[in-house]
C-alpha atoms as a PDB file:
ATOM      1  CA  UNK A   1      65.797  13.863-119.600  1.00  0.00           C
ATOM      2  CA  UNK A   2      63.892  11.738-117.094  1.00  0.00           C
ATOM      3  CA  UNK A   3      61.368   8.594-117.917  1.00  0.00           C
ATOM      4  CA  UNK A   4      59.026  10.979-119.386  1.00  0.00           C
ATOM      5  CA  UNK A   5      60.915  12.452-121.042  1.00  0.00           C
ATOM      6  CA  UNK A   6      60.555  16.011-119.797  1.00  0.00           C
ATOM      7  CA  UNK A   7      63.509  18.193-119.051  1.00  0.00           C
ATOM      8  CA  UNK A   8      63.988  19.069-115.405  1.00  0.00           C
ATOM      9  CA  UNK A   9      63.226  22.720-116.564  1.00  0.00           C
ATOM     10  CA  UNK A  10      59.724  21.606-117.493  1.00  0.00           C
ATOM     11  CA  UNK A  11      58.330  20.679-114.302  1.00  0.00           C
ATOM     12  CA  UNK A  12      55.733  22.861-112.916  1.00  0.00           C
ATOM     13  CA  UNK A  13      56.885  23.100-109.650  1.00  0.00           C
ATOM     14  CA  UNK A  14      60.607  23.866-110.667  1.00  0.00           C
ATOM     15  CA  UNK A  15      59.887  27.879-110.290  1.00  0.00           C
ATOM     16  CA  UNK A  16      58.162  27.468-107.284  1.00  0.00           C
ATOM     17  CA  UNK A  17      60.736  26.333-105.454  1.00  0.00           C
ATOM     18  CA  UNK A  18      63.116  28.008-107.187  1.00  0.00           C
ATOM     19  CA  UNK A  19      61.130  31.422-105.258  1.00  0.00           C
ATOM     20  CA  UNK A  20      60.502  29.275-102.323  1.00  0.00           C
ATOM     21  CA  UNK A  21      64.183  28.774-101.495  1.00  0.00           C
ATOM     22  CA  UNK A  22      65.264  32.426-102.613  1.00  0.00           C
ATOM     23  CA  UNK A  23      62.627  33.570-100.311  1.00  0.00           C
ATOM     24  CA  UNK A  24      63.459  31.088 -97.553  1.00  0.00           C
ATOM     25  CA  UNK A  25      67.396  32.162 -97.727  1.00  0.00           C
ATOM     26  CA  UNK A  26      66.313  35.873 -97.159  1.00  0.00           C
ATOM     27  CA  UNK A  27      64.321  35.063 -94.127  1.00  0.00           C
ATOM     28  CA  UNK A  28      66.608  32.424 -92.241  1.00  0.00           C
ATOM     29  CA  UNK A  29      70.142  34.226 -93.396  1.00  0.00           C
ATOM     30  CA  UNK A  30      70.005  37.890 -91.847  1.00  0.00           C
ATOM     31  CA  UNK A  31      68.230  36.687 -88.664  1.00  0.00           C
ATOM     32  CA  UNK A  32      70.868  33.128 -88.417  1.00  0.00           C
ATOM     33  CA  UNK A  33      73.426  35.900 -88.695  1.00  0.00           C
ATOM     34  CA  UNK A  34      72.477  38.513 -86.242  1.00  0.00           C
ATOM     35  CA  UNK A  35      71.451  35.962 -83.822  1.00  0.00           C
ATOM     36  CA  UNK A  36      75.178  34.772 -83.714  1.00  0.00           C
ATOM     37  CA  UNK A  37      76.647  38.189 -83.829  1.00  0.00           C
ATOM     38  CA  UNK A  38      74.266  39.565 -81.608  1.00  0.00           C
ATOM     39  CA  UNK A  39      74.988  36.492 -79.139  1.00  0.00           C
ATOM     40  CA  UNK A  40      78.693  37.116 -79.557  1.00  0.00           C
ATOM     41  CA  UNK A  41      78.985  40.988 -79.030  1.00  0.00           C
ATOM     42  CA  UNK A  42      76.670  41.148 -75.924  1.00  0.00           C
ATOM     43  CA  UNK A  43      78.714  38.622 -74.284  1.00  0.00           C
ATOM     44  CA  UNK A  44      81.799  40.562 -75.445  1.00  0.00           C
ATOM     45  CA  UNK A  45      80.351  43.763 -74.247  1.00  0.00           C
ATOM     46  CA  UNK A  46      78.015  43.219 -71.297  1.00  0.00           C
ATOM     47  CA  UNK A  47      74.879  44.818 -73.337  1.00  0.00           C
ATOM     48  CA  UNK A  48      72.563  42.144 -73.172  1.00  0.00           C
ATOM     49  CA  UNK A  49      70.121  42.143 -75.027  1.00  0.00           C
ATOM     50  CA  UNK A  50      70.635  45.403 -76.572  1.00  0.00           C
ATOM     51  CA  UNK A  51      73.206  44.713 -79.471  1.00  0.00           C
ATOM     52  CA  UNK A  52      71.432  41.142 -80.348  1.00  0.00           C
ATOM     53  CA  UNK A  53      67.716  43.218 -80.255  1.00  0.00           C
ATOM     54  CA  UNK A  54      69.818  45.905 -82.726  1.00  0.00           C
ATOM     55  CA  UNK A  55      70.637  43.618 -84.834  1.00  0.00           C
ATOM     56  CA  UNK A  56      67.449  41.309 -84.997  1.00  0.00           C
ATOM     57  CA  UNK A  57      65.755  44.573 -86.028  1.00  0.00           C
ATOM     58  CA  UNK A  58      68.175  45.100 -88.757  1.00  0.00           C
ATOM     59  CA  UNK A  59      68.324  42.313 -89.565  1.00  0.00           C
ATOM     60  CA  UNK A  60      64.515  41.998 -90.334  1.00  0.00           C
ATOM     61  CA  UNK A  61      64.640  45.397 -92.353  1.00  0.00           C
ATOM     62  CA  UNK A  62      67.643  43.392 -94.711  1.00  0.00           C
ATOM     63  CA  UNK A  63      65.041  40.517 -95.084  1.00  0.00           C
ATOM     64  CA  UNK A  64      61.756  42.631 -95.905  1.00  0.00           C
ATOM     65  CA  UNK A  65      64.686  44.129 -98.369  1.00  0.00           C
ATOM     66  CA  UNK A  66      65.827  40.968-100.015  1.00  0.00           C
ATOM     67  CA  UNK A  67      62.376  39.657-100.315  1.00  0.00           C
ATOM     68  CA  UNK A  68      60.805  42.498-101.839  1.00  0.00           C
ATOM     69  CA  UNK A  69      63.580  42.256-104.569  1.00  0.00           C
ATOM     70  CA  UNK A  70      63.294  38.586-105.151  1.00  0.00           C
ATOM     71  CA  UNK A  71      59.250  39.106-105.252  1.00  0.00           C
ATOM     72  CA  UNK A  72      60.346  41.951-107.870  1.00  0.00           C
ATOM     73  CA  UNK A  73      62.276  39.665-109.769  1.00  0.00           C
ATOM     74  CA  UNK A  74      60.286  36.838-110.578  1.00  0.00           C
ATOM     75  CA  UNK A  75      56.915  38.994-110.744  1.00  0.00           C
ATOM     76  CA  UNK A  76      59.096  41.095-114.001  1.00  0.00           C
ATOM     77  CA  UNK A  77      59.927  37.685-115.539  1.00  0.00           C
ATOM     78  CA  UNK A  78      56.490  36.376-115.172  1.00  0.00           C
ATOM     79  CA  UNK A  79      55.319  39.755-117.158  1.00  0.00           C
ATOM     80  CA  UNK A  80      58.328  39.358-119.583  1.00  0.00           C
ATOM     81  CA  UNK A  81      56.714  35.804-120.094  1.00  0.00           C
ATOM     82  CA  UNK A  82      53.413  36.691-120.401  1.00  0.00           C
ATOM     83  CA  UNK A  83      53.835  39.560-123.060  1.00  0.00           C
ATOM     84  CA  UNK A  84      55.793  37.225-124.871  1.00  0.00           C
ATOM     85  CA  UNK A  85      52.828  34.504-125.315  1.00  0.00           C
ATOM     86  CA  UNK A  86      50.315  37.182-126.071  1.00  0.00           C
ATOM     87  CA  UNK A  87      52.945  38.245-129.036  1.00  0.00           C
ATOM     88  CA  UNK A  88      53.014  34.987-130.362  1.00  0.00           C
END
């Protein structure tokens, strides 16, 4: 418990940035990835910028993925949440 004797799960902003960083690890990930491997295997192969533009691309389709599934997520608890104060 902190000074006011909330729990840390009580803050308001806890689920924000619970989605926030989700969200942000889904963007930054794939594309940190493929810009490394993409780097790596053009060098190695004398495609550039073919393989790194490859996987950029697929890389962005793997983050529109992971976000939609996150967004999914959290919007089914929110319901789940809702229904269950409306029982109540």
């Amino acid at each position: 418990m902190d000074k006011k004797g909330l729990k840390n799960k009580d803050a308001w902003w806890a689920p924000a940035l619970e989605i926030f960083s989700a969200v942000s690890i889904w963007i930054a990930g794939p594309i940190i990835i493929a810009l490394l491997l993409g780097k790596y295997l053009d060098d190695r192969f004398y495609t550039k910028p073919w393989i790194f533009l490859g996987l950029t691309a697929f890389s962005f389709i793997i983050s529109c993925y992971g976000i939609f599934r996150v967004v999914k997520r959290y919007m089914e608890k929110i319901s789940k949440e809702g229904q269950n104060e409306e029982s109540k």
